[in-house]
Protein backbone atom coordinates (compact mmCIF):
# COMPACT_ATOMS: atom_id res chain seq x y z
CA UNK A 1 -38.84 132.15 59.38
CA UNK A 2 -37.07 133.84 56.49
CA UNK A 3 -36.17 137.54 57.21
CA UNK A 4 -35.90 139.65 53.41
CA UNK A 5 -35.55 143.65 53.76
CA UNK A 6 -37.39 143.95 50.36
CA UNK A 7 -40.55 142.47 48.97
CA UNK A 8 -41.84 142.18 45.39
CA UNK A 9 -45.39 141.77 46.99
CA UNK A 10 -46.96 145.23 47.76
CA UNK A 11 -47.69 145.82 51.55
CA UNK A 12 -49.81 148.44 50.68
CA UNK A 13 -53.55 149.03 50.50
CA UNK A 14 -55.18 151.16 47.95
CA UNK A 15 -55.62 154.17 49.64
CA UNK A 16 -51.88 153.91 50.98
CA UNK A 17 -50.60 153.11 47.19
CA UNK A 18 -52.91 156.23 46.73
CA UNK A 19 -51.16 158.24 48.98
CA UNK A 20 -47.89 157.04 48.24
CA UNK A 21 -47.97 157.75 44.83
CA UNK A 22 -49.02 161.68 45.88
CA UNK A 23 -46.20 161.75 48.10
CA UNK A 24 -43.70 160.61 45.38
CA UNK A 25 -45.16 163.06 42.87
CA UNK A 26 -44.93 165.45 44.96
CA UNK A 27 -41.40 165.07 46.10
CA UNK A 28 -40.34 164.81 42.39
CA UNK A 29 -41.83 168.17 41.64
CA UNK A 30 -40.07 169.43 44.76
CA UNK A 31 -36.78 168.24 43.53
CA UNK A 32 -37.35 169.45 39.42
CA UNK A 33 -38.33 172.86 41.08
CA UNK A 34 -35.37 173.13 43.51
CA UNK A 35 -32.79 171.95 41.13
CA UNK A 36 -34.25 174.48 38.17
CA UNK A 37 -33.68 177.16 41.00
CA UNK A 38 -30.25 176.40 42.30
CA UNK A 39 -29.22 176.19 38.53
CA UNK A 40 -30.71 179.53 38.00
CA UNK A 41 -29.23 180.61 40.76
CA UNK A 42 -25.91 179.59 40.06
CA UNK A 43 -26.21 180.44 35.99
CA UNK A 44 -27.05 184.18 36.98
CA UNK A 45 -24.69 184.86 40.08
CA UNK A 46 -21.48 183.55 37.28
CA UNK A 47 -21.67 179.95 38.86
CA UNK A 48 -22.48 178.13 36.19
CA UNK A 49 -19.51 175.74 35.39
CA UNK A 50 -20.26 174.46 39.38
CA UNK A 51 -23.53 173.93 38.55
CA UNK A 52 -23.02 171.28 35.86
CA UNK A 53 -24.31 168.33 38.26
CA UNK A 54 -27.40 170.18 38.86
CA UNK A 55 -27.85 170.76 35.33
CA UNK A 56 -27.00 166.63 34.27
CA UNK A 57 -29.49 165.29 37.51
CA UNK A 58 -31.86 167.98 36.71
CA UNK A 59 -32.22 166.91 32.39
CA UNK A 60 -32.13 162.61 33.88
CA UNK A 61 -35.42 163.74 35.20
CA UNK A 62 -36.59 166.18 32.62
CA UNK A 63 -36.00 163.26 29.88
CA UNK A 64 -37.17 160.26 32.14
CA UNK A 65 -40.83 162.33 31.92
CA UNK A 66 -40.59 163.05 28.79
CA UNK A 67 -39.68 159.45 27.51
CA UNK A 68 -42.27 157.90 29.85
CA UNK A 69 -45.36 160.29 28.98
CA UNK A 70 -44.59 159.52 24.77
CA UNK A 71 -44.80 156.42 26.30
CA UNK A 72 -47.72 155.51 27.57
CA UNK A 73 -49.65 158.64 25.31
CA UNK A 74 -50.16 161.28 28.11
CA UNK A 75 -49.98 164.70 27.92
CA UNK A 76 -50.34 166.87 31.16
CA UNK A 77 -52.88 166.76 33.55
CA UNK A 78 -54.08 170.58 33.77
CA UNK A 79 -52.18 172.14 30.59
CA UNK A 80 -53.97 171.99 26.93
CA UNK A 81 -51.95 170.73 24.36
CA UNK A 82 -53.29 172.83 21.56
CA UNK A 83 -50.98 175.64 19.72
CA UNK A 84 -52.05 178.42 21.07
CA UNK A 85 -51.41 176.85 24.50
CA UNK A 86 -47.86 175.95 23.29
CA UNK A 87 -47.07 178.87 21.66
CA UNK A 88 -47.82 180.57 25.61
CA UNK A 89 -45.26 178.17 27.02
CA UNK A 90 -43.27 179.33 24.15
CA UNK A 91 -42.94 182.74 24.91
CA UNK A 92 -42.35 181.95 28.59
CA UNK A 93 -39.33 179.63 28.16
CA UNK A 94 -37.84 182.81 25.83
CA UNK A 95 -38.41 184.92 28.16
CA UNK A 96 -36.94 182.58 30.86
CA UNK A 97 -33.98 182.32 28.57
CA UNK A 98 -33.78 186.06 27.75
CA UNK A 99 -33.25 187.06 31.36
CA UNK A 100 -31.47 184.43 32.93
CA UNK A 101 -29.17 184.80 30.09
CA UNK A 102 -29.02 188.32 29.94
CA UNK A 103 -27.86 188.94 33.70
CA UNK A 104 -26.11 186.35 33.59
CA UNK A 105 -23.44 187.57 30.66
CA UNK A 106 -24.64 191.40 30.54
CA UNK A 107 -24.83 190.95 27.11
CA UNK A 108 -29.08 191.69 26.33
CA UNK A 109 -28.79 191.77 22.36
CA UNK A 110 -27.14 187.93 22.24
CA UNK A 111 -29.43 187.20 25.50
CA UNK A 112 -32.36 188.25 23.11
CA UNK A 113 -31.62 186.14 19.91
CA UNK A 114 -30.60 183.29 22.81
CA UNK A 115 -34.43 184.09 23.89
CA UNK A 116 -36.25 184.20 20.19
CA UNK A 117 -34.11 181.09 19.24
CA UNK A 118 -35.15 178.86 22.53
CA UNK A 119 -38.66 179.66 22.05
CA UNK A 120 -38.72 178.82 18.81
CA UNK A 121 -37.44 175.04 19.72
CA UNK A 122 -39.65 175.31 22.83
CA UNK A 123 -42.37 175.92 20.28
CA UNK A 124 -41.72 173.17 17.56
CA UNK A 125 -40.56 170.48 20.38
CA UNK A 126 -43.92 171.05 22.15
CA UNK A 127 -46.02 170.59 18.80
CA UNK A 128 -43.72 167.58 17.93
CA UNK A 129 -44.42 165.98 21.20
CA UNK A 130 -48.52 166.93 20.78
CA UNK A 131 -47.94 164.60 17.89
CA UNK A 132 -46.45 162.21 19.47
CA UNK A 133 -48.68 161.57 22.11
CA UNK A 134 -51.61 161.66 19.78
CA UNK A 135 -50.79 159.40 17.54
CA UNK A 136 -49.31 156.97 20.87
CA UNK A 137 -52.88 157.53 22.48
CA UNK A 138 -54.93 156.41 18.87
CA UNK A 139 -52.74 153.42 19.28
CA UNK A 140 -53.72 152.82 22.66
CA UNK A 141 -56.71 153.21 22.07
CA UNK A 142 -57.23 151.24 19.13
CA UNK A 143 -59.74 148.25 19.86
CA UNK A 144 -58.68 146.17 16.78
CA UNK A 145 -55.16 146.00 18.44
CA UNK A 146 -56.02 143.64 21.31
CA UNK A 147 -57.26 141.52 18.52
């Protein structure tokens, strides 16, 4: 009898792969959330040179989703991806920015144009990623391509 810790063959069924793929998306989320907060955390209270590992573990997972939704042509599951949409998420990462920046220097004026110039690049990294996965999902979806 050959004892192996690890399988390649799945020992799930489909409503346990179901369930374990909730449970993994949820405990990702838990972890993006927690580290954005200890990083804000840390940012704000004058931390933020200690918070550097955070910050790298925290944009490993940002990227990996990023990279792997161009990928395979998705775009979120409850968000719209039109401009008006992204132009809301916009304004929310500069205001994000503006405050976290703002208490954590004291400096509002810089904290401001830190706030206007994020949202900006928020804005035109959001529509270049619409784009993206657009044109990725009319390849996908192309029927002449499995020709």
């Amino acid at each position: 009898m050959k004892f192996s810790l690890y399988s390649k063959k799945n020992q799930l069924d489909e409503m346990q792969e179901q369930t374990m793929r909730k449970i993994e998306s949820h405990g990702f989320w838990l972890l993006w959330y927690s580290l954005l907060a200890a990083w804000i955390v840390q940012t704000v209270f004058g931390a933020a040179d200690k918070a550097a590992g955070e910050w790298v573990v925290f944009m490993i997972g940002c990227i990996y989703m990023v990279v792997a939704c161009l990928r395979n042509g998705l775009w979120e599951r409850h968000f719209s991806d039109t401009p008006l949409a992204n132009a809301v998420y916009s304004l929310v990462a500069a205001v994000a920015v503006t405050l976290i920046s703002g208490f954590s220097s004291g400096y509002w004026v810089g904290a401001a144009f830190a706030g206007v110039f994020a949202g900006i690049l928020c804005f035109a990294l959001l529509q270049l990623c619409v784009a993206l996965v657009r044109k990725r999902r009319e390849h996908l979806d192309d029927p002449k391509d499995g020709e």
